[in-house]
PDB file of N, CA and C in Angstrom:
ATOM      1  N   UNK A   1     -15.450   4.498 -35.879  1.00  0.00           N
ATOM      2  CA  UNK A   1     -16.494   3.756 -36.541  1.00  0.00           C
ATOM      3  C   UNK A   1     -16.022   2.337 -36.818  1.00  0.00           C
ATOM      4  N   UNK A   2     -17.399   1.552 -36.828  1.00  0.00           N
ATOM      5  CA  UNK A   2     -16.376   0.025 -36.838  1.00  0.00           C
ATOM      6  C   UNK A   2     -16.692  -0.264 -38.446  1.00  0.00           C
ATOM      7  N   UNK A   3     -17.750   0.440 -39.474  1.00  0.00           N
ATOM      8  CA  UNK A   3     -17.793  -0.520 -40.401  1.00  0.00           C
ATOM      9  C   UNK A   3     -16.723   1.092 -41.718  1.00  0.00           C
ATOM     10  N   UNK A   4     -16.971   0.050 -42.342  1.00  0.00           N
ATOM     11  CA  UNK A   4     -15.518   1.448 -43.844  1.00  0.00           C
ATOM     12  C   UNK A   4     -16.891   1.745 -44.473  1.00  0.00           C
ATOM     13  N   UNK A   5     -16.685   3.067 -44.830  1.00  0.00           N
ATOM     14  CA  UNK A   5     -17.815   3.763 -45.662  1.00  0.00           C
ATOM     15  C   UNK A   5     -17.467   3.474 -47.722  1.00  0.00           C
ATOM     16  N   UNK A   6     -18.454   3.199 -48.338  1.00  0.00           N
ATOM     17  CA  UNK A   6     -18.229   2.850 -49.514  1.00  0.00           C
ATOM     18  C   UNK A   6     -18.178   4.098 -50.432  1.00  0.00           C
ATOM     19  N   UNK A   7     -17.281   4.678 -50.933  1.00  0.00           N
ATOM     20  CA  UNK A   7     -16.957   5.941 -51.716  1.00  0.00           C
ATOM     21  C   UNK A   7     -16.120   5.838 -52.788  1.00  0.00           C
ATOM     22  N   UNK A   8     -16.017   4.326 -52.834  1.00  0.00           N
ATOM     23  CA  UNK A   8     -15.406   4.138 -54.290  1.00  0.00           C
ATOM     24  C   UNK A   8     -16.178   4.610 -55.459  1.00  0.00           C
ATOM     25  N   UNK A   9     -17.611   4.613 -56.063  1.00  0.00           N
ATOM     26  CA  UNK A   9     -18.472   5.803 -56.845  1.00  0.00           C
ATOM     27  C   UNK A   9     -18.629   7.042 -56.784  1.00  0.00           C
ATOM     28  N   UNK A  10     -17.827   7.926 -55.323  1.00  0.00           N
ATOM     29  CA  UNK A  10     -18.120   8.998 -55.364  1.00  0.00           C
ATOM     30  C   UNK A  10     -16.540   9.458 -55.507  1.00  0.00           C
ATOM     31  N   UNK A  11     -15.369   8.758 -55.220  1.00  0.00           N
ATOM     32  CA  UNK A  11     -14.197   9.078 -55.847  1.00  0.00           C
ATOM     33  C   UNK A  11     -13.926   8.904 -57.161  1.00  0.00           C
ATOM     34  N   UNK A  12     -14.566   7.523 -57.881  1.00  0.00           N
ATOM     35  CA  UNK A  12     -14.687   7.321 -59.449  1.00  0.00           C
ATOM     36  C   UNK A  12     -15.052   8.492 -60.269  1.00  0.00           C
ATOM     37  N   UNK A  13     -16.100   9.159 -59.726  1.00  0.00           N
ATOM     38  CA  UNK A  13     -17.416  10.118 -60.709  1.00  0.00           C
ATOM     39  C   UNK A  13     -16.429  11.368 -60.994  1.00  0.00           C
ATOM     40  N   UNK A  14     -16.824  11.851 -62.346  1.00  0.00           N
ATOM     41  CA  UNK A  14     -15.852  13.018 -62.904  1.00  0.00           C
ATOM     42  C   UNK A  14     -15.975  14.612 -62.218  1.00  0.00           C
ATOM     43  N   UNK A  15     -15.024  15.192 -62.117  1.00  0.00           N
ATOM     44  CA  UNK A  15     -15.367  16.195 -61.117  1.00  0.00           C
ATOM     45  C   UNK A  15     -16.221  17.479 -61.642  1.00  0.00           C
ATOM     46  N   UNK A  16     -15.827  18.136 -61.035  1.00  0.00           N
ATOM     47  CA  UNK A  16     -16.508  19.240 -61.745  1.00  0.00           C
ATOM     48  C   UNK A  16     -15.310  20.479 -62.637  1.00  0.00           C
ATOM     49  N   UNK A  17     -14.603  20.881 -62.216  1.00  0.00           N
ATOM     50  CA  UNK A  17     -13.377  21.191 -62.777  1.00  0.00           C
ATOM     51  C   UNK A  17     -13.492  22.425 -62.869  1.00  0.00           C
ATOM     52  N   UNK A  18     -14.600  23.379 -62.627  1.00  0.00           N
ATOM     53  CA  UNK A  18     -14.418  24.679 -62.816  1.00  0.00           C
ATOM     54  C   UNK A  18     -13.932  25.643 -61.597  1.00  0.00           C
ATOM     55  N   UNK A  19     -13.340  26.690 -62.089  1.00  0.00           N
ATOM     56  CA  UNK A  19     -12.090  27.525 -61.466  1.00  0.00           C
ATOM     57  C   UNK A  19     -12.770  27.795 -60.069  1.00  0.00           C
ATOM     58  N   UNK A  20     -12.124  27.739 -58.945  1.00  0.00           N
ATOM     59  CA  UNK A  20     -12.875  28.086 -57.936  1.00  0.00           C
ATOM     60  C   UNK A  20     -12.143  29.801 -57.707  1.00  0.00           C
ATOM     61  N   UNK A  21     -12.484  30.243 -56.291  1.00  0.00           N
ATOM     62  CA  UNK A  21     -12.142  31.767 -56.172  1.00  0.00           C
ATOM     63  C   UNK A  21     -10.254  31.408 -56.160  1.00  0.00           C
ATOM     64  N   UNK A  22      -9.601  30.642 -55.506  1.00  0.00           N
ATOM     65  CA  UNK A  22      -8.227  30.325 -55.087  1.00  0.00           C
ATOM     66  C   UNK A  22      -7.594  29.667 -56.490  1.00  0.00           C
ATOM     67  N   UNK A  23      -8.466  29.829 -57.638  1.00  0.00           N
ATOM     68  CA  UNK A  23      -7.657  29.521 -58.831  1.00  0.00           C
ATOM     69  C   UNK A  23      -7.339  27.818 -58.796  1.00  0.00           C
ATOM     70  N   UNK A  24      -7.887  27.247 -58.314  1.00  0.00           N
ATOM     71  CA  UNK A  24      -7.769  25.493 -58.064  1.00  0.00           C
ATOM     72  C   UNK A  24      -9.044  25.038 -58.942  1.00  0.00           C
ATOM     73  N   UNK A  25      -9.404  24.044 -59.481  1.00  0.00           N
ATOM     74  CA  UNK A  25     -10.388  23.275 -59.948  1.00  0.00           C
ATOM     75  C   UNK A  25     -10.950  22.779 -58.592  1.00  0.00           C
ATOM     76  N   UNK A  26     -12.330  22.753 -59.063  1.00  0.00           N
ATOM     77  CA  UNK A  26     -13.290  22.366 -58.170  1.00  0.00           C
ATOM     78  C   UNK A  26     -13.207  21.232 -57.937  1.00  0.00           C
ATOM     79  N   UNK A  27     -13.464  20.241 -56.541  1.00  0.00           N
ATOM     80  CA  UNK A  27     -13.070  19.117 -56.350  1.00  0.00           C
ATOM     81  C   UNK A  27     -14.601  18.272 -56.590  1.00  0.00           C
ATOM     82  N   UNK A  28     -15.385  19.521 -56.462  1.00  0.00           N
ATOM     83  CA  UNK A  28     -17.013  18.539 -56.058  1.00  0.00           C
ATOM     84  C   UNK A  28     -17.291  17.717 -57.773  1.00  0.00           C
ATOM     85  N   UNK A  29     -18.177  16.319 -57.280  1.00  0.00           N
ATOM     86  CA  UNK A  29     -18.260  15.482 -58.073  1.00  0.00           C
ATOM     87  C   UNK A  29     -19.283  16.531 -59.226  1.00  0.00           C
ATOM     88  N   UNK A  30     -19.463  16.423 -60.235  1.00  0.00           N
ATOM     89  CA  UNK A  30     -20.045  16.943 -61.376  1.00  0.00           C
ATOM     90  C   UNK A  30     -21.825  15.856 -61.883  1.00  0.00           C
ATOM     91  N   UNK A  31     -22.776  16.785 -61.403  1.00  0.00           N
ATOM     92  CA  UNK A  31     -23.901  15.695 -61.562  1.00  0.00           C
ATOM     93  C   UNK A  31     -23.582  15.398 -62.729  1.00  0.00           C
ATOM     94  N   UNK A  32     -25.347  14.358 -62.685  1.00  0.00           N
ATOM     95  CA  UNK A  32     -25.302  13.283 -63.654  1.00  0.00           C
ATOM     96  C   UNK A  32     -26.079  13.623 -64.945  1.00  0.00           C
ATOM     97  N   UNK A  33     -25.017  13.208 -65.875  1.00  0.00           N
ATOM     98  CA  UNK A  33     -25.329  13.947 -66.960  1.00  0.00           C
ATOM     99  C   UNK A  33     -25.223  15.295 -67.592  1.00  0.00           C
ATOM    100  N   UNK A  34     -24.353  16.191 -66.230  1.00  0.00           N
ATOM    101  CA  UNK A  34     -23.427  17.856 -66.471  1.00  0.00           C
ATOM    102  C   UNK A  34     -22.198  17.638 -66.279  1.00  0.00           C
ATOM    103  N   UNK A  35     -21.591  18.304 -66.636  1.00  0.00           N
ATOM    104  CA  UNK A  35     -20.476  18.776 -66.403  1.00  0.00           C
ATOM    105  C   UNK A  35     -19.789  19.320 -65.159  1.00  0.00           C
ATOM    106  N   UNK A  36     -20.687  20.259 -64.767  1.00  0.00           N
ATOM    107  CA  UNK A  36     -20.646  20.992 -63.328  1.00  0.00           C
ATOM    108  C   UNK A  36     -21.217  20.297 -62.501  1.00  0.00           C
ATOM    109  N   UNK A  37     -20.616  20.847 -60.944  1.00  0.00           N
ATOM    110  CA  UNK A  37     -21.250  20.579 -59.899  1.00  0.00           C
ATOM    111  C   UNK A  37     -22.654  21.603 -59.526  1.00  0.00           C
ATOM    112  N   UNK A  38     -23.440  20.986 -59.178  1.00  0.00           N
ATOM    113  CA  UNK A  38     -24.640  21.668 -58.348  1.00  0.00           C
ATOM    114  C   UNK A  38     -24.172  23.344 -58.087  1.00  0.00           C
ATOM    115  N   UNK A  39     -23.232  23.583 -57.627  1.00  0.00           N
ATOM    116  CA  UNK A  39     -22.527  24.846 -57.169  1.00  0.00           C
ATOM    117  C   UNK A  39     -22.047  25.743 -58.121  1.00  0.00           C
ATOM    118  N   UNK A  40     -21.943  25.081 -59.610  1.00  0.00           N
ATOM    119  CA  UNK A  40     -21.307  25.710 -60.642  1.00  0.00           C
ATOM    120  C   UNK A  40     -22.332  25.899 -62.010  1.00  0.00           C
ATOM    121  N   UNK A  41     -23.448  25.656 -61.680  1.00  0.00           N
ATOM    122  CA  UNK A  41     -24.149  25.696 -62.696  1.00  0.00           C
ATOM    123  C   UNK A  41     -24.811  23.988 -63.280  1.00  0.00           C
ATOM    124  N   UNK A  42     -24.406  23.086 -62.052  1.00  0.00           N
ATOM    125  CA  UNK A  42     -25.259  21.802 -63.236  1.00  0.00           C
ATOM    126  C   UNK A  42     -26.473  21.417 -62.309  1.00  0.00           C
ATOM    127  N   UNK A  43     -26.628  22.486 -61.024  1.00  0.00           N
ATOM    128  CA  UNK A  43     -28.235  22.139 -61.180  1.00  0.00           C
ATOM    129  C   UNK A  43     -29.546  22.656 -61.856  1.00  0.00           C
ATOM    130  N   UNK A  44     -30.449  22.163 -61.458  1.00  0.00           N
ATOM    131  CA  UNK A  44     -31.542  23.316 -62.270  1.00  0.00           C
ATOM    132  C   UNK A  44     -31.969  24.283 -62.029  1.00  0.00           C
ATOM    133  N   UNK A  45     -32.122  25.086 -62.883  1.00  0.00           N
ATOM    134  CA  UNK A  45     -32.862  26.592 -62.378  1.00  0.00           C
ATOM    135  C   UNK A  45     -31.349  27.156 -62.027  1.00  0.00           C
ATOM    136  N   UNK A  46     -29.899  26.734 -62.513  1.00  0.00           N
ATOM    137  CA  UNK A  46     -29.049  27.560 -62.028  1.00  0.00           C
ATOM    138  C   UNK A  46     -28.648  28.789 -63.160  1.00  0.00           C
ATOM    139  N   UNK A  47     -28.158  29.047 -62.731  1.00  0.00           N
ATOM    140  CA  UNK A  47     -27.761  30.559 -64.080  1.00  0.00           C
ATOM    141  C   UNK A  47     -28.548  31.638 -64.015  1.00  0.00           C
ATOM    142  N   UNK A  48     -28.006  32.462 -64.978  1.00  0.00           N
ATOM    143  CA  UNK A  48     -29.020  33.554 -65.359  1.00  0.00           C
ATOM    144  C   UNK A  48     -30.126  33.078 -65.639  1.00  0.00           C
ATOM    145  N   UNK A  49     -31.427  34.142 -65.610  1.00  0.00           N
ATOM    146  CA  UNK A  49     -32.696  33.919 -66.355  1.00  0.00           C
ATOM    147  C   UNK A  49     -32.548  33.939 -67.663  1.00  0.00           C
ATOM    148  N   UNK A  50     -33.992  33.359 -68.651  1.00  0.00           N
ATOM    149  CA  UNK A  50     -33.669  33.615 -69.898  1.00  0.00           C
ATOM    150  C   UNK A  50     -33.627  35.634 -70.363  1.00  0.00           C
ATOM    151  N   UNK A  51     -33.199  35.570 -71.369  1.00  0.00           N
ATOM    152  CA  UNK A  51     -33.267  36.750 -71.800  1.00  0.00           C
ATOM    153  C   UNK A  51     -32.148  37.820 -71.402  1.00  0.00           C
ATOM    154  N   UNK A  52     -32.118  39.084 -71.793  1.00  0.00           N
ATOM    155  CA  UNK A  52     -30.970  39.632 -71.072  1.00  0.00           C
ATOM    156  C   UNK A  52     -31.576  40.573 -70.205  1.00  0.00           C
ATOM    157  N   UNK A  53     -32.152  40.948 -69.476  1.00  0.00           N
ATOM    158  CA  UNK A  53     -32.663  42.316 -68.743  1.00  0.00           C
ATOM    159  C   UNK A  53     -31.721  43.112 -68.025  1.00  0.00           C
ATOM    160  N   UNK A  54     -30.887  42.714 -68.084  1.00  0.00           N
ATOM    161  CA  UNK A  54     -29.502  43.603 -67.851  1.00  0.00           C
ATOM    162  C   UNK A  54     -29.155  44.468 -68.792  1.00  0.00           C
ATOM    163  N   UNK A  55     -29.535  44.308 -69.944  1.00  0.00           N
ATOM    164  CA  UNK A  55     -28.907  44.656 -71.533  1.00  0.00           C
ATOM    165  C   UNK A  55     -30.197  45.956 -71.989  1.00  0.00           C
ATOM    166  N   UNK A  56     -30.771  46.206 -71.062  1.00  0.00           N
ATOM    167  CA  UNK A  56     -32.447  47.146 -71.493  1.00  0.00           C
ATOM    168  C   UNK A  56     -31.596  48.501 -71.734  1.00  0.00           C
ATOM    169  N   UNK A  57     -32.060  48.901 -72.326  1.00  0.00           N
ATOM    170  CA  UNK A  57     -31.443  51.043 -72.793  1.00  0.00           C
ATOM    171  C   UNK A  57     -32.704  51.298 -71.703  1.00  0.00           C
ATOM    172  N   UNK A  58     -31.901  52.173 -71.479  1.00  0.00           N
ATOM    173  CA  UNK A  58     -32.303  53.469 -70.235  1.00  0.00           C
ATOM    174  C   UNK A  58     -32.570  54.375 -71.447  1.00  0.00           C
ATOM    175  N   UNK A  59     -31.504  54.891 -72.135  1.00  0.00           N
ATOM    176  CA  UNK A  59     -31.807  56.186 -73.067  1.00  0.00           C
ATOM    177  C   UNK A  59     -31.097  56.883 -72.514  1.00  0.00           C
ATOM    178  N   UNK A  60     -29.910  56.775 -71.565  1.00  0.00           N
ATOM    179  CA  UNK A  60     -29.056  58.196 -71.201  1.00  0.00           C
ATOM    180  C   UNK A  60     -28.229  58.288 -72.067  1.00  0.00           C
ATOM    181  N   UNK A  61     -27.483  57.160 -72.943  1.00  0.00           N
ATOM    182  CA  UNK A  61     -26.589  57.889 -73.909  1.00  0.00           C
ATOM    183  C   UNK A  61     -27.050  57.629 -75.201  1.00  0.00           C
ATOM    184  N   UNK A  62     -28.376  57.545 -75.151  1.00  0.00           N
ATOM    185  CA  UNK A  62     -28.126  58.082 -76.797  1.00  0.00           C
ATOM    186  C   UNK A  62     -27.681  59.357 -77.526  1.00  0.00           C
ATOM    187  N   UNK A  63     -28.001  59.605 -78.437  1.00  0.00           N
ATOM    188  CA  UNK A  63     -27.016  61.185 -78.715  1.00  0.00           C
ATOM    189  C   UNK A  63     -27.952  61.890 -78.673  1.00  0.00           C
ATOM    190  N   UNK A  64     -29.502  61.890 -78.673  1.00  0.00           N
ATOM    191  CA  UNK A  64     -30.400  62.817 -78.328  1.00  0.00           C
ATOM    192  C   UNK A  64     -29.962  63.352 -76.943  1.00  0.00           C
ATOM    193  N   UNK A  65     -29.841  62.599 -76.241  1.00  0.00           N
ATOM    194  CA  UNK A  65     -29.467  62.593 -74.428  1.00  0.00           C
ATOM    195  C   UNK A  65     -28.114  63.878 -74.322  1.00  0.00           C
ATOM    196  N   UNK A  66     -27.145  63.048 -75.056  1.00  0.00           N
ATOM    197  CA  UNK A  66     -25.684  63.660 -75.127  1.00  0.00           C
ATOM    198  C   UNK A  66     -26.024  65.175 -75.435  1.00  0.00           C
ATOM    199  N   UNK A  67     -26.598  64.851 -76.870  1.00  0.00           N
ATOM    200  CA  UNK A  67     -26.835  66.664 -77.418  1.00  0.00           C
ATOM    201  C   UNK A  67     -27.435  67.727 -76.368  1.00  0.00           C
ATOM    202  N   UNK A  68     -28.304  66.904 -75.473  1.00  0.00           N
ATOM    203  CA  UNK A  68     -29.251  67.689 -74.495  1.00  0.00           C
ATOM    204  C   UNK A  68     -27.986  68.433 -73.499  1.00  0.00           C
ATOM    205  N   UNK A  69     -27.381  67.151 -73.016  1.00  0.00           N
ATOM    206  CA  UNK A  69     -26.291  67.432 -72.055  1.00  0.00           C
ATOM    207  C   UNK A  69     -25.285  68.739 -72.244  1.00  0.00           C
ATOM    208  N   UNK A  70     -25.291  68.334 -73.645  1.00  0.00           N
ATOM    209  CA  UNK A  70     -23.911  69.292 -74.355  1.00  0.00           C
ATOM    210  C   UNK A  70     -24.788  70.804 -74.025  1.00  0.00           C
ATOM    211  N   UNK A  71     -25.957  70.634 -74.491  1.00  0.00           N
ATOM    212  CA  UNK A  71     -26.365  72.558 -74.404  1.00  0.00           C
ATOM    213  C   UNK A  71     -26.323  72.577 -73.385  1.00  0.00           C
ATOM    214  N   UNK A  72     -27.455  71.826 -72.263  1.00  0.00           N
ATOM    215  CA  UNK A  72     -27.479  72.373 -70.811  1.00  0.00           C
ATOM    216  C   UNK A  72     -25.731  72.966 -70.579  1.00  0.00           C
ATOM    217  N   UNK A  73     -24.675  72.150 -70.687  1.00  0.00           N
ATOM    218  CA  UNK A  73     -23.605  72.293 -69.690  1.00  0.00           C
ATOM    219  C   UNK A  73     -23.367  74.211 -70.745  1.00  0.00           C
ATOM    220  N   UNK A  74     -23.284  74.272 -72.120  1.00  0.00           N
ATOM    221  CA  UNK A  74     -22.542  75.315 -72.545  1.00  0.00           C
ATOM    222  C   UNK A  74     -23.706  76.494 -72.501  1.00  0.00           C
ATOM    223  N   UNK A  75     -25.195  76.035 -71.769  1.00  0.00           N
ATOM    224  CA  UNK A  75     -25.683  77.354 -71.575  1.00  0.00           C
ATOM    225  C   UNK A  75     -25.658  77.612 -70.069  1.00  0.00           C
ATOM    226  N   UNK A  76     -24.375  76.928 -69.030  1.00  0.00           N
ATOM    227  CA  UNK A  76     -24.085  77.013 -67.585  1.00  0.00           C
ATOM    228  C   UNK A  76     -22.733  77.817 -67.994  1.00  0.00           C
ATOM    229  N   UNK A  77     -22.153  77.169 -68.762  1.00  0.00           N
ATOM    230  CA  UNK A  77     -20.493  78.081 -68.716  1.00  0.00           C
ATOM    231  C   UNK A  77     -20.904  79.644 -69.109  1.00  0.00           C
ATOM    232  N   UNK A  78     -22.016  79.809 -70.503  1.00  0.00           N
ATOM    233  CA  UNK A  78     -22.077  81.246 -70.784  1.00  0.00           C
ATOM    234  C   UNK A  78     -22.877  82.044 -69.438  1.00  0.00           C
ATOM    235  N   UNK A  79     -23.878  81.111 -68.878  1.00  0.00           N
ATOM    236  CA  UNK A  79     -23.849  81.912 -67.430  1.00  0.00           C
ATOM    237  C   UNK A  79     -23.257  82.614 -66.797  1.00  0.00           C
ATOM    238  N   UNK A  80     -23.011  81.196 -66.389  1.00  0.00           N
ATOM    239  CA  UNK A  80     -21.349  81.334 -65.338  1.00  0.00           C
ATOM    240  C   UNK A  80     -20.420  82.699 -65.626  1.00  0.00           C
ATOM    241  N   UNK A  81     -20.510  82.562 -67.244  1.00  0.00           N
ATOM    242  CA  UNK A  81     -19.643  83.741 -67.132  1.00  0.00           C
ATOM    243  C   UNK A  81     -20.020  85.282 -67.426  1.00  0.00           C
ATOM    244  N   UNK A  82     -21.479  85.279 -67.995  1.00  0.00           N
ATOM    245  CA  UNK A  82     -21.940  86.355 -68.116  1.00  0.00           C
ATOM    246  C   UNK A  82     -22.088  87.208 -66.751  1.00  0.00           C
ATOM    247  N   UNK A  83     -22.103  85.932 -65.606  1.00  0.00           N
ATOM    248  CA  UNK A  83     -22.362  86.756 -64.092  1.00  0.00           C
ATOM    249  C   UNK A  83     -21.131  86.931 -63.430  1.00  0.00           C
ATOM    250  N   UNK A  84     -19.905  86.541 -64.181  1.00  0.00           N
ATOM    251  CA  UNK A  84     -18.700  87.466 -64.288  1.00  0.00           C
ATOM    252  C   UNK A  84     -18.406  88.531 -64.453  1.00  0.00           C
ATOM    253  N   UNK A  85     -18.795  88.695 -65.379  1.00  0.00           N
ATOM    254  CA  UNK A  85     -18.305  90.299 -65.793  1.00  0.00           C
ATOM    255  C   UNK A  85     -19.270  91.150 -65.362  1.00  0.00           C
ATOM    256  N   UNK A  86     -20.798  90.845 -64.775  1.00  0.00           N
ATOM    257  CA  UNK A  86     -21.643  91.656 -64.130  1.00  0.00           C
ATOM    258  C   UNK A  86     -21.295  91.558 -62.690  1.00  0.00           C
ATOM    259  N   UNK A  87     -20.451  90.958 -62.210  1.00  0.00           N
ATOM    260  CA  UNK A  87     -20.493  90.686 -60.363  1.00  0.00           C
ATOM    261  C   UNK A  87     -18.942  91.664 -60.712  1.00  0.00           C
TER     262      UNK A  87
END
C-alpha cells in the first residue's frame, strides 16, 4: 500500500480488558462510553434478559415432592421384598 493507515485513535482508545478463554485480557477497543467490547457485553441488547427465568421452581424438590418420593421408593423395597419370601 502506498498511503499509512491512521490508527493512532484506535490504539489510544481503552481496551476492553475482560478475561478471554486463554486467560489473557481482551485486546478489542472497549465502546464508547462502556467498558467492554461489543463481544463482552458493551453492546446493546447484550446479556441476559431481564428477569431470571432460569431461577422458576419446577416443584421437584420441594419436600411435598421428596415425601412423595420417600413412600413410593419404601413401598418398592417392602415389595420387592414381600415377593421374596413368596418366590
Amino acid at each position: 500500500m502506498s498511503h499509512t493507515r491512521n490508527t493512532g485513535a484506535m490504539r489510544a482508545s481503552r481496551r476492553c480488558g475482560a478475561r478471554t478463554r486463554n486467560g489473557v485480557p481482551c485486546r478489542m477497543p472497549a465502546l464508547r462510553g462502556k467498558a467492554r467490547c461489543r463481544m463482552h457485553g458493551g453492546a446493546e441488547g447484550s446479556g441476559a434478559p431481564p428477569g431470571n427465568r432460569n431461577a422458576m421452581k419446577h416443584g421437584v424438590f420441594t419436600s411435598e415432592a421428596i415425601d412423595a418420593r420417600k413412600s413410593v421408593r419404601a413401598l418398592l423395597i417392602d415389595a420387592q421384598r414381600l415377593l421374596r419370601e413368596l418366590g
